[in-house]
C-alpha atoms as a PDB file:
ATOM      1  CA  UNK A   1       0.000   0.000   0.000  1.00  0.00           C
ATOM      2  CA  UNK A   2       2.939   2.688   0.727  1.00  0.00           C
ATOM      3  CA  UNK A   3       4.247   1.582  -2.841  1.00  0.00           C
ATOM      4  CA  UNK A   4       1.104   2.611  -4.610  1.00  0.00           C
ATOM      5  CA  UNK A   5       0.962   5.434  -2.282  1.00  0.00           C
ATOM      6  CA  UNK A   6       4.184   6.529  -3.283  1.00  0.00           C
ATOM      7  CA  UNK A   7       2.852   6.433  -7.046  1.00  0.00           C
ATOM      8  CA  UNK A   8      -0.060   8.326  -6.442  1.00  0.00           C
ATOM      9  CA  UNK A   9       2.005  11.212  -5.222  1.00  0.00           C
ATOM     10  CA  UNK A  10       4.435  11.320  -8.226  1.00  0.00           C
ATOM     11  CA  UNK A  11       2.208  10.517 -10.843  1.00  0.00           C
ATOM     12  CA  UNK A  12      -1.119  11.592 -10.410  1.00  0.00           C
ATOM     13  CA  UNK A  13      -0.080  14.576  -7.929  1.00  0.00           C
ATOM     14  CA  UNK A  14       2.873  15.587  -9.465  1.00  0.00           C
ATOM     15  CA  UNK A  15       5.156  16.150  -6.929  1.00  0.00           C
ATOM     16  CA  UNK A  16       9.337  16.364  -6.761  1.00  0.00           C
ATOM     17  CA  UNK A  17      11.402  13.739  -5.940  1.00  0.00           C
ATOM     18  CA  UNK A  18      12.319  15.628  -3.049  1.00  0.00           C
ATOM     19  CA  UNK A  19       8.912  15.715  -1.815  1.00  0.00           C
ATOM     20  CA  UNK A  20       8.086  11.860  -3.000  1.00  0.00           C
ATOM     21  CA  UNK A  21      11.193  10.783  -0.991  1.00  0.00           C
ATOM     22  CA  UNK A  22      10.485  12.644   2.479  1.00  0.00           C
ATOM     23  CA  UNK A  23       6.984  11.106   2.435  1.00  0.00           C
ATOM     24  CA  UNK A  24       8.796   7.877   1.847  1.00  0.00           C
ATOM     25  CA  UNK A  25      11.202   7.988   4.738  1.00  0.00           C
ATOM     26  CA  UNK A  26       8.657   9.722   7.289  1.00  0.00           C
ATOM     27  CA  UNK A  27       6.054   6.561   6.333  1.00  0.00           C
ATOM     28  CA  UNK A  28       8.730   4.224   6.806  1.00  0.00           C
ATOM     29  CA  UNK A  29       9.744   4.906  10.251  1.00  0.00           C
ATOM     30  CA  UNK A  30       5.727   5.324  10.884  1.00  0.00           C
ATOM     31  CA  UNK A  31       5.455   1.596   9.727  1.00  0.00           C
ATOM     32  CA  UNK A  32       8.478   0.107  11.520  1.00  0.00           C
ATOM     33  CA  UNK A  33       6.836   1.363  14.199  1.00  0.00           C
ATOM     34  CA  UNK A  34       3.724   0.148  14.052  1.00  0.00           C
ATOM     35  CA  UNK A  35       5.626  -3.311  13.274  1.00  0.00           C
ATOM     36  CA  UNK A  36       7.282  -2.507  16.768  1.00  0.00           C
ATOM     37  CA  UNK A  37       3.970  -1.926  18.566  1.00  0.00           C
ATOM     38  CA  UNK A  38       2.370  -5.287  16.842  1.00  0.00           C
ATOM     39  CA  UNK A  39       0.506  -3.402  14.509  1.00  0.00           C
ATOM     40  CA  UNK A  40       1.470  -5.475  11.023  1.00  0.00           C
ATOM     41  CA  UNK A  41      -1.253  -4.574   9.149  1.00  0.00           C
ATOM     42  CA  UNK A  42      -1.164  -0.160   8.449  1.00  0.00           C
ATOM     43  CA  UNK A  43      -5.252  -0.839   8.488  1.00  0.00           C
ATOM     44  CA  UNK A  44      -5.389  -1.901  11.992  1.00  0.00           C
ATOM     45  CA  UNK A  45      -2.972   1.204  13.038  1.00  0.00           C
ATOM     46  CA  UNK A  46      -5.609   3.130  15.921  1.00  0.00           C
ATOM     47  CA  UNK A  47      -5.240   6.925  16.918  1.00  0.00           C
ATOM     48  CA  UNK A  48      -3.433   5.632  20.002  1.00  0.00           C
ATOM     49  CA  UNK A  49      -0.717   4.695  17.880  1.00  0.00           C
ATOM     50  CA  UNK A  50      -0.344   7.382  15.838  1.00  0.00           C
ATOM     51  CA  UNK A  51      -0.295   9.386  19.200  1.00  0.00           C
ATOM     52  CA  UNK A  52       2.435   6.841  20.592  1.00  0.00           C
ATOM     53  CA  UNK A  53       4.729   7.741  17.733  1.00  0.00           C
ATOM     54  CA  UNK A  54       4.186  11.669  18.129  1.00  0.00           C
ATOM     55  CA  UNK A  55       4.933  11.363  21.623  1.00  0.00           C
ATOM     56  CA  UNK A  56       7.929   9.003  20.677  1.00  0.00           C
ATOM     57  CA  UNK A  57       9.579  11.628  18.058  1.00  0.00           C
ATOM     58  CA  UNK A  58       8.688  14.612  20.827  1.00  0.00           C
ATOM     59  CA  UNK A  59      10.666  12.436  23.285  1.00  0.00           C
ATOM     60  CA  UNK A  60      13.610  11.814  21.483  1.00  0.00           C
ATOM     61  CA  UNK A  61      13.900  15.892  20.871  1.00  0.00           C
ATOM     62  CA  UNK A  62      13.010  15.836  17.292  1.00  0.00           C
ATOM     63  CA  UNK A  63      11.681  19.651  16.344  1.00  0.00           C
ATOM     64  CA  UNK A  64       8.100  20.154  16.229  1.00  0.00           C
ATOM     65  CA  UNK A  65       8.518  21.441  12.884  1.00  0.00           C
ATOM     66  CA  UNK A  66       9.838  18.076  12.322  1.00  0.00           C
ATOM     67  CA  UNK A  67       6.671  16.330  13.750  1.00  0.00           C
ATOM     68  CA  UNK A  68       4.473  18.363  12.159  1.00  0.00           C
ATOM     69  CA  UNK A  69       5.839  17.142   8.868  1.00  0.00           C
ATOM     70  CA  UNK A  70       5.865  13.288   9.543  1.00  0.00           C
ATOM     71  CA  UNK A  71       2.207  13.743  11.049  1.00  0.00           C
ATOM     72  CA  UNK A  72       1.088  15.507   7.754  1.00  0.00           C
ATOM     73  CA  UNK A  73       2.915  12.689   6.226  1.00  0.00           C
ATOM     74  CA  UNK A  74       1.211  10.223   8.173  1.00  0.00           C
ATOM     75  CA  UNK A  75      -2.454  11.589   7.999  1.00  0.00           C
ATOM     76  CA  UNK A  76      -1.963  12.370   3.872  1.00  0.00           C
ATOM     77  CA  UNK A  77      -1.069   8.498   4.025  1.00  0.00           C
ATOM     78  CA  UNK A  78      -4.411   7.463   5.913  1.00  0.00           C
ATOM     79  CA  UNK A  79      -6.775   9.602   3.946  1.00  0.00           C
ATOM     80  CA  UNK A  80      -5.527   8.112   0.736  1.00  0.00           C
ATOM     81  CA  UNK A  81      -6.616   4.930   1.933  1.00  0.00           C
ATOM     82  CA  UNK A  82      -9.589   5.936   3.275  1.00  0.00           C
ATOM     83  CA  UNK A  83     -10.648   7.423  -0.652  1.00  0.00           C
ATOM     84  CA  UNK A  84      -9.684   4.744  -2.341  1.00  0.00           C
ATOM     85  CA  UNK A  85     -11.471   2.119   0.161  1.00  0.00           C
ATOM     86  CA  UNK A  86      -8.401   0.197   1.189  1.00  0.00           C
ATOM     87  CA  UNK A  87      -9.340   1.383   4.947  1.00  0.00           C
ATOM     88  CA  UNK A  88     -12.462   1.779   6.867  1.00  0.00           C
ATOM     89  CA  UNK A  89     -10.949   4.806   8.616  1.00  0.00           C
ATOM     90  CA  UNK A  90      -8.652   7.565   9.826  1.00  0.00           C
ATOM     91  CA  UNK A  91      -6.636   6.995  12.514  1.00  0.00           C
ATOM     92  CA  UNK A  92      -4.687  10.171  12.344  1.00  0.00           C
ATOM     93  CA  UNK A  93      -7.515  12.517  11.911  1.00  0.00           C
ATOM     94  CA  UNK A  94      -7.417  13.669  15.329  1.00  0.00           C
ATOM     95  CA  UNK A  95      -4.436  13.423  16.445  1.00  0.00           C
ATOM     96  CA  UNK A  96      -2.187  16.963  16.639  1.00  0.00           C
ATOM     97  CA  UNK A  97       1.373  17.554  16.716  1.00  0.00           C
ATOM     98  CA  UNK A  98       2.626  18.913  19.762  1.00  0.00           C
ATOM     99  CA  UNK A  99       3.197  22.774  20.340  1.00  0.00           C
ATOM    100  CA  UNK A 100       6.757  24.524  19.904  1.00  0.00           C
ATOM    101  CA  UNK A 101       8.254  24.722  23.206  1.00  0.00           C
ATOM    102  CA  UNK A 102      10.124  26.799  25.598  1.00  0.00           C
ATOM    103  CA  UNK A 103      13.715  26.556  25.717  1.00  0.00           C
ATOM    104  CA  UNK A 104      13.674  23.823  23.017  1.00  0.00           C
ATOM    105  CA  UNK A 105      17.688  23.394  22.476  1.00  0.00           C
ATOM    106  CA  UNK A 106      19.036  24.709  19.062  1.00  0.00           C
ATOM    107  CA  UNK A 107      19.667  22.353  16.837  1.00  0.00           C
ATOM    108  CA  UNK A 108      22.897  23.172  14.290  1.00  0.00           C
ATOM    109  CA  UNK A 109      22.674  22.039  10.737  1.00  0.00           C
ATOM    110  CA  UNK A 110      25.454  19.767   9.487  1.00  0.00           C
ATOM    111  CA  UNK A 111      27.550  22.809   7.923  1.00  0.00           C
ATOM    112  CA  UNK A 112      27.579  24.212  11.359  1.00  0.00           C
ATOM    113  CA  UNK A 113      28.781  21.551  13.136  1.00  0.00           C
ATOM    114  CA  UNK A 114      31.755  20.984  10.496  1.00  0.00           C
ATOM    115  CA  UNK A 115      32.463  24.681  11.479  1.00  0.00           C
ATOM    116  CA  UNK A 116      32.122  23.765  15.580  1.00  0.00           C
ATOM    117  CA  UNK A 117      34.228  21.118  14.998  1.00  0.00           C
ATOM    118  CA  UNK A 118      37.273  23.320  13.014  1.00  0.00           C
ATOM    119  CA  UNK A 119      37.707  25.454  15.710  1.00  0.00           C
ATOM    120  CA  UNK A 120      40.459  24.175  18.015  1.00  0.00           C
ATOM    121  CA  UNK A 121      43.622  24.710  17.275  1.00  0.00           C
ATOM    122  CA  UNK A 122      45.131  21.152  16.573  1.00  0.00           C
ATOM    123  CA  UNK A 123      48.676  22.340  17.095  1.00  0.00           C
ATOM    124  CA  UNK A 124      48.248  22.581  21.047  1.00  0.00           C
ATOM    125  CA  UNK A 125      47.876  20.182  23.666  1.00  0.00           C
ATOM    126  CA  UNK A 126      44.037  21.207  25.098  1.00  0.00           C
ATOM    127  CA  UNK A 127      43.231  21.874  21.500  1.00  0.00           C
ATOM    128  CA  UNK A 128      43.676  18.156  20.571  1.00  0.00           C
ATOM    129  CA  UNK A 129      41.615  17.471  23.884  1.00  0.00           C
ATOM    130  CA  UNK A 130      39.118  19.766  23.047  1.00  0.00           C
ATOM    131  CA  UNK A 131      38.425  18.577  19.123  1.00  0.00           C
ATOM    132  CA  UNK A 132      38.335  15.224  20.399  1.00  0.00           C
ATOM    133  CA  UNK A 133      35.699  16.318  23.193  1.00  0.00           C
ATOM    134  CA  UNK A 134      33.774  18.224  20.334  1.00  0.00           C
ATOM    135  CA  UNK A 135      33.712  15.065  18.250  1.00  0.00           C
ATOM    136  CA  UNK A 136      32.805  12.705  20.821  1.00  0.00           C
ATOM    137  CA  UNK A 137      30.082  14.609  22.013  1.00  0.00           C
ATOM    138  CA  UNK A 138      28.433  14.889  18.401  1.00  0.00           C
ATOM    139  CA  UNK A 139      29.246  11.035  17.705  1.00  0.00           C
ATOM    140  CA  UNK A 140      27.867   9.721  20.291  1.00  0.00           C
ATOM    141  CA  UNK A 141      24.902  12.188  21.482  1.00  0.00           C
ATOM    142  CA  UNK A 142      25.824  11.551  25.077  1.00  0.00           C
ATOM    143  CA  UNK A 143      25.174  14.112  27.901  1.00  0.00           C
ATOM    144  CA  UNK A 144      27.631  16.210  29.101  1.00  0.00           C
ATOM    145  CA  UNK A 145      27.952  14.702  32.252  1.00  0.00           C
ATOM    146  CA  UNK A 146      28.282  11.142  30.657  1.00  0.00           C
ATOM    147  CA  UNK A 147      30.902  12.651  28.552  1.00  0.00           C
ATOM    148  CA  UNK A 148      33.087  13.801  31.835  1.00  0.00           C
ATOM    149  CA  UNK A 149      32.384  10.270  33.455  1.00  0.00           C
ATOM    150  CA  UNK A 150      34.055   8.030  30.124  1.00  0.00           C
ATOM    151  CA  UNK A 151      36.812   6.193  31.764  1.00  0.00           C
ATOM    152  CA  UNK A 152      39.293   4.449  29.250  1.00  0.00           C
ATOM    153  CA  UNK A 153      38.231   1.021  29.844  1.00  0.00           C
ATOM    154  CA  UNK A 154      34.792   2.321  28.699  1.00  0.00           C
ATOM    155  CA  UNK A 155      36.206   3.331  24.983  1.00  0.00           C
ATOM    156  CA  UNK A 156      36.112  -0.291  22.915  1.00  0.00           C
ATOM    157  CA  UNK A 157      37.361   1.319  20.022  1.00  0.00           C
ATOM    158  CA  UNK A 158      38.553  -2.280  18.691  1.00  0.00           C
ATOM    159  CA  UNK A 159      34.605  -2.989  18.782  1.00  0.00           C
ATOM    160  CA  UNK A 160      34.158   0.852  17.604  1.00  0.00           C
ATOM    161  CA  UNK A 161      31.399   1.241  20.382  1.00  0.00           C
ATOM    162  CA  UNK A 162      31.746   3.123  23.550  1.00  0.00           C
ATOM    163  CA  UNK A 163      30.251   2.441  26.129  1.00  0.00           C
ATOM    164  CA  UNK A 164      28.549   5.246  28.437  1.00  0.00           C
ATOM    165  CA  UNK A 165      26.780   5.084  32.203  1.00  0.00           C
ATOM    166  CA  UNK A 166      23.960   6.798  31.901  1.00  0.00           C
ATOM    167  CA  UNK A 167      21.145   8.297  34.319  1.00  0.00           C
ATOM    168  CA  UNK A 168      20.093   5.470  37.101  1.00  0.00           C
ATOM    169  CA  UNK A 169      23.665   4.040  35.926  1.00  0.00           C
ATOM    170  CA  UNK A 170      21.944   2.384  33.279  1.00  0.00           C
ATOM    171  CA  UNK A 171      25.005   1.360  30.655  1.00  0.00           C
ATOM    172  CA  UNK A 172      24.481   1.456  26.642  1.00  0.00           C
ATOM    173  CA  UNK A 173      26.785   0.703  23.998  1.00  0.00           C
ATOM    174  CA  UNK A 174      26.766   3.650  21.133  1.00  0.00           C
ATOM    175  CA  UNK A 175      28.740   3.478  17.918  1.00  0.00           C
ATOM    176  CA  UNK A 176      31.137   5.848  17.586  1.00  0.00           C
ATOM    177  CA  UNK A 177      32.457   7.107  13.865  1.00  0.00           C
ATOM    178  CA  UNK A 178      35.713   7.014  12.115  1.00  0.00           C
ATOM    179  CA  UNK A 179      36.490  10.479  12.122  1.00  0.00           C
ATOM    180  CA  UNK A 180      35.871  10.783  15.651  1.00  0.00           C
ATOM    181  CA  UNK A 181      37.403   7.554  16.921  1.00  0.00           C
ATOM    182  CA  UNK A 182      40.425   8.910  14.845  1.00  0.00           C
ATOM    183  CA  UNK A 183      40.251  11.697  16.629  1.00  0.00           C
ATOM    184  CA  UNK A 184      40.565  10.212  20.089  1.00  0.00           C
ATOM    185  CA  UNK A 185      42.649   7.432  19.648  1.00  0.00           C
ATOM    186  CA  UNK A 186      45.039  10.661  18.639  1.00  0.00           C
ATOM    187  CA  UNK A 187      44.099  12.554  21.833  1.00  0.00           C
ATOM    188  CA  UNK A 188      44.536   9.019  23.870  1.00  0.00           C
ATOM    189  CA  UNK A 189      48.367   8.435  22.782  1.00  0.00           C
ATOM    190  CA  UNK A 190      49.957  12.075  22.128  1.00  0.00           C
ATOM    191  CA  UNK A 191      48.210  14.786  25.294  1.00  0.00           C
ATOM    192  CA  UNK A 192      46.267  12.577  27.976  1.00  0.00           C
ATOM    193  CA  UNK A 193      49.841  11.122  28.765  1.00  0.00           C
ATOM    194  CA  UNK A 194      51.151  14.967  29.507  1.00  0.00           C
ATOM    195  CA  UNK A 195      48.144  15.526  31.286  1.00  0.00           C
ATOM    196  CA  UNK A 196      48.090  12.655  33.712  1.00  0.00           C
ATOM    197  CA  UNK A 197      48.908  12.987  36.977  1.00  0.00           C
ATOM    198  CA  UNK A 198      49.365  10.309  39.573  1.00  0.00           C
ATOM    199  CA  UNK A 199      45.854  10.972  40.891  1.00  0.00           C
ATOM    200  CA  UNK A 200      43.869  11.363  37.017  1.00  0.00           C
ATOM    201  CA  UNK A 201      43.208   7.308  37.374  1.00  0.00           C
ATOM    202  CA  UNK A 202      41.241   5.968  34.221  1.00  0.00           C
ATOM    203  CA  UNK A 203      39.485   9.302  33.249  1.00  0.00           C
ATOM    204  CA  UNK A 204      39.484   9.813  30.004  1.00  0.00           C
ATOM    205  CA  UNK A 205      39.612  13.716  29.700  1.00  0.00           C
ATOM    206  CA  UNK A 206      41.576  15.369  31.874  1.00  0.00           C
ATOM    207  CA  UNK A 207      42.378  19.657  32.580  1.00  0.00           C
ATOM    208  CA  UNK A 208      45.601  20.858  32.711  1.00  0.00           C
ATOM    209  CA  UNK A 209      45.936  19.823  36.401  1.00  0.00           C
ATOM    210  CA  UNK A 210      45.231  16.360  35.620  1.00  0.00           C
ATOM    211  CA  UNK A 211      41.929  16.229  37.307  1.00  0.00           C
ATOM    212  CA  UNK A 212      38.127  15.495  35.323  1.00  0.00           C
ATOM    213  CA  UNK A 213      36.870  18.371  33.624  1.00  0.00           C
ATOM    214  CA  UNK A 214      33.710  19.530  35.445  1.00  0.00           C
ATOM    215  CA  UNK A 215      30.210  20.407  32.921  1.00  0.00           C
ATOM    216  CA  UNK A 216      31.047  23.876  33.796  1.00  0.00           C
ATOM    217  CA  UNK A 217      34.163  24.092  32.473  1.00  0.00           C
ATOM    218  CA  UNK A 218      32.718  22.066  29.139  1.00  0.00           C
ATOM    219  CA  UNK A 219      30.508  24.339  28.671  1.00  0.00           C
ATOM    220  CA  UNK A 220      32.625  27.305  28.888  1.00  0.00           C
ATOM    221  CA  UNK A 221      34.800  25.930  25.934  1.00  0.00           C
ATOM    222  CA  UNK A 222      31.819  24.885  23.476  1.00  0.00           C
ATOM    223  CA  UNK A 223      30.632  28.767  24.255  1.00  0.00           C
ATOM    224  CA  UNK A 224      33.778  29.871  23.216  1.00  0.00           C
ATOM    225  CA  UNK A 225      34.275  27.358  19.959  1.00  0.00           C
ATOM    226  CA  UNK A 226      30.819  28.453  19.089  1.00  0.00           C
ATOM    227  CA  UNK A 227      31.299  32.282  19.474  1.00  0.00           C
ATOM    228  CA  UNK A 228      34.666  31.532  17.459  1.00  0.00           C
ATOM    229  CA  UNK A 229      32.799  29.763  14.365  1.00  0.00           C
ATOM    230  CA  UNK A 230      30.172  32.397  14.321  1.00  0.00           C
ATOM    231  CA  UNK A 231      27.517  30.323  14.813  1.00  0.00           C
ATOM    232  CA  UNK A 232      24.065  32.767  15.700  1.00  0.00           C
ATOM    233  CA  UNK A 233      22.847  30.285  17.973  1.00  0.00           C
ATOM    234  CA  UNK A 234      22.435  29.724  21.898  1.00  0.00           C
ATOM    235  CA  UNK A 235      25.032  26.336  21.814  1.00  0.00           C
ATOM    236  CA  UNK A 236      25.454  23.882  24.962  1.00  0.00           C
ATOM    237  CA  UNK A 237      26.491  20.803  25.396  1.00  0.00           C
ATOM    238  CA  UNK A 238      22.613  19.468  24.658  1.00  0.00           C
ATOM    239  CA  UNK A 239      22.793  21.343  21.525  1.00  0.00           C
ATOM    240  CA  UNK A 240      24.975  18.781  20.298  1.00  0.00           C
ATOM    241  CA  UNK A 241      23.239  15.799  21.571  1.00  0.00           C
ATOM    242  CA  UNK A 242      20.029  17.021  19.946  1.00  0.00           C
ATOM    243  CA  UNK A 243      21.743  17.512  16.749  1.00  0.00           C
ATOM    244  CA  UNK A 244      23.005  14.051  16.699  1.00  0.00           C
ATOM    245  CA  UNK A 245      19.230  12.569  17.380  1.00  0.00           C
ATOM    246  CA  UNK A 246      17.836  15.205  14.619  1.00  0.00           C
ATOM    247  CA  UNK A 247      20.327  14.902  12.221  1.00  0.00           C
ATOM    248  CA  UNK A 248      19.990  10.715  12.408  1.00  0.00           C
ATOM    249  CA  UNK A 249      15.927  10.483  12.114  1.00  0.00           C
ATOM    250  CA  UNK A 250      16.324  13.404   9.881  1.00  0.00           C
ATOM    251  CA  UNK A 251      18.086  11.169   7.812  1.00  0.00           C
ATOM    252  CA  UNK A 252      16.156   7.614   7.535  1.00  0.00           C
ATOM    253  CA  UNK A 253      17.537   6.544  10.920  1.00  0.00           C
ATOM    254  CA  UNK A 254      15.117   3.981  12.850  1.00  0.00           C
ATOM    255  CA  UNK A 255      13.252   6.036  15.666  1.00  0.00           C
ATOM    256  CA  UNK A 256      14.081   2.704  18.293  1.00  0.00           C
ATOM    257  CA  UNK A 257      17.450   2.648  17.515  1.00  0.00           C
ATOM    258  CA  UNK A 258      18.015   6.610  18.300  1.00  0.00           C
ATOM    259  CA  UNK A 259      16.175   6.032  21.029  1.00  0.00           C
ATOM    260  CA  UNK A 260      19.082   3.626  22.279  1.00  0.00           C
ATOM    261  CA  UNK A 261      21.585   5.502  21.534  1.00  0.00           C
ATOM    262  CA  UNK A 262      20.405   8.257  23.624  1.00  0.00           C
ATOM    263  CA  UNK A 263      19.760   6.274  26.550  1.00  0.00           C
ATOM    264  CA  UNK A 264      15.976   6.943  26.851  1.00  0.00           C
ATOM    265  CA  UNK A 265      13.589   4.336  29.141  1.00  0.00           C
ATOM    266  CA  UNK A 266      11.172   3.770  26.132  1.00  0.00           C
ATOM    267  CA  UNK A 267      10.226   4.958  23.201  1.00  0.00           C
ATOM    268  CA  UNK A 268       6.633   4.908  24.379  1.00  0.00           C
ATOM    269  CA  UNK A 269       4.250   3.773  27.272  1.00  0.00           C
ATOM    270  CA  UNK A 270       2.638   1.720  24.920  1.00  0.00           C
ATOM    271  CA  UNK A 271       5.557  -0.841  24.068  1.00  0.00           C
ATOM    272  CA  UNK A 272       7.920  -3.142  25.392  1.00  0.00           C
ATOM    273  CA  UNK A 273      11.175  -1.845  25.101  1.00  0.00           C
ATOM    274  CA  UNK A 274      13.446  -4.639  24.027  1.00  0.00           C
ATOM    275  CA  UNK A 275      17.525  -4.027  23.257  1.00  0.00           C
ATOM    276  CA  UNK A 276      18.736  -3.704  20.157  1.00  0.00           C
ATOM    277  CA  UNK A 277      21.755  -5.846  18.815  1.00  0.00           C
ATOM    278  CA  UNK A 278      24.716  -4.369  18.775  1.00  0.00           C
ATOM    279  CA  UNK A 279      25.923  -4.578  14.976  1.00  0.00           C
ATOM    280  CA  UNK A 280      22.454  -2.799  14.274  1.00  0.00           C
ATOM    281  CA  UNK A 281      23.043  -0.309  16.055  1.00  0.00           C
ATOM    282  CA  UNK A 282      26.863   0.164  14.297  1.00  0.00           C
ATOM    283  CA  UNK A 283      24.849  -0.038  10.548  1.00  0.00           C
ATOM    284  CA  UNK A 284      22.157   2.426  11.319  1.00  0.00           C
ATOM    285  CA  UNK A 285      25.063   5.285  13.169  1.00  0.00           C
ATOM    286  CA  UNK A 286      26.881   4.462   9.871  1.00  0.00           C
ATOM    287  CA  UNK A 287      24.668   4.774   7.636  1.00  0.00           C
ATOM    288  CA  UNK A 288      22.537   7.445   8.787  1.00  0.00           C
ATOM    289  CA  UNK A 289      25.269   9.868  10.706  1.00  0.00           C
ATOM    290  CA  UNK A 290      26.964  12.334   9.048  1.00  0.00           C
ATOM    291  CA  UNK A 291      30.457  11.792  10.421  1.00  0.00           C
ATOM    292  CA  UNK A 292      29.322   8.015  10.803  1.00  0.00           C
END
């Protein structure tokens, strides 16, 4: 039915591949997760599970914007059926996207992050630390205090996964890309030796005095980076990590699988929340990140 759906909206309506293809990937992921939820058959899908994947995109930080778009998607997809008598109803008639909200974090398009990521200076000691810091904090979508918890045993670069304690000390495994495992591994075997002191243990990145760098001080020097690249946006730390979850289901990247990766509970209330293999998890980060 998505197939002929698909047809209908570049034949008989006309519209760009561009178009054609964004309905494509936002009716995919709505699929996948009605497959998730038990719902196999698109006809059987109920409001409550349109509203389960609304509440599962809001959750995962996607832009309301964003939303909007795969819920037009979504309800387009349903009425179709409906007119041409493949389905009784409309699940998604009713169903509304959710409003834009307060303090939403900024998200940075791909060309700014490249900038973000330029600016330290690769020819000093902290600046090494720092790009490697940058990258690992856009690879892996982790939160700034996970970041300033990674101990070395924690990076299985041979595995390219790190692994990261989250909230609750709940552990996941996230892939982590070539250009920032390069990165790191650089960072690893040329400065964290000059910064070590007999007291820095396993931590993996370390201030000048040897000691873990507090979220304060990380902040302080993505501020700086981003006032440095020009970038006209209020950056943090969660800027990043919401960029790495955007940019991924912007891209085609399954919903549960970000989900993982960020370390969320569930992706709704509705379904059981099972773990995801690990080589999946590598695939879609590759496939679907920028720098995967």
């Amino acid at each position: 039915m998505l197939e002929q759906f698909i047809t209908h909206l570049s034949v008989e309506r006309g519209l760009s591949g561009n178009t054609v293809d964004a309905y494509r990937r936002d009716l995919t992921r709505y699929l996948r997760f009605l497959g998730e939820a038990g719902v196999w058959d698109v006809r059987q899908a109920r409001e409550a599970d349109v509203s389960a994947l609304v509440r599962a995109l809001d959750g995962v930080g996607l832009e309301p914007a964003s939303i909007a778009r795969g819920l037009s998607a979504v309800k387009t997809f349903h009425r179709f059926l409906a007119s041409e008598g493949l389905a009784a109803g409309d699940p998604a008639e009713r169903v509304i996207p959710p409003r834009m909200r307060r303090g939403l974090p900024a998200v940075l398009n791909i060309f700014e992050v490249e900038r973000l990521l330029e600016q330290p200076d690769l020819t000093t000691p902290l600046g090494v630390r720092d790009r490697a810091m940058l990258e690992t904090l856009y690879a892996l979508g982790v939160r700034v205090s996970e970041l300033t918890a990674l101990r070395t045993p924690d990076l299985l670069l041979d595995a390219e996964v790190v692994r990261v304690v989250g909230k609750g000390d709940k552990e996941r495994v996230v892939p982590v890309g070539a250009e920032a495992m390069e990165h790191v591994i650089y960072y690893l075997r040329n400065v964290r030796p000059q910064l070590a002191k007999s007291h820095s243990g396993d931590v993996v990145f370390l201030n000048w005095r040897g000691r873990r760098l507090t979220r304060m001080a990380v902040w302080k020097m993505l501020k700086g980076y981003a006032r440095k690249a020009e970038i006209q946006k209020d950056v943090s730390p969660h800027t990043l990590r919401h960029s790495f979850a955007t940019h991924l289901l912007e891209g085609g990247a399954d919903l549960r699988a970000v989900q993982e990766m960020l370390g969320h509970a569930d992706i709704s209330t509705t379904q059981i929340y099972t773990h995801l293999d690990r080589e999946y998890l590598k695939e879609v980060h590759r496939t679907f990140h920028p720098r995967g």
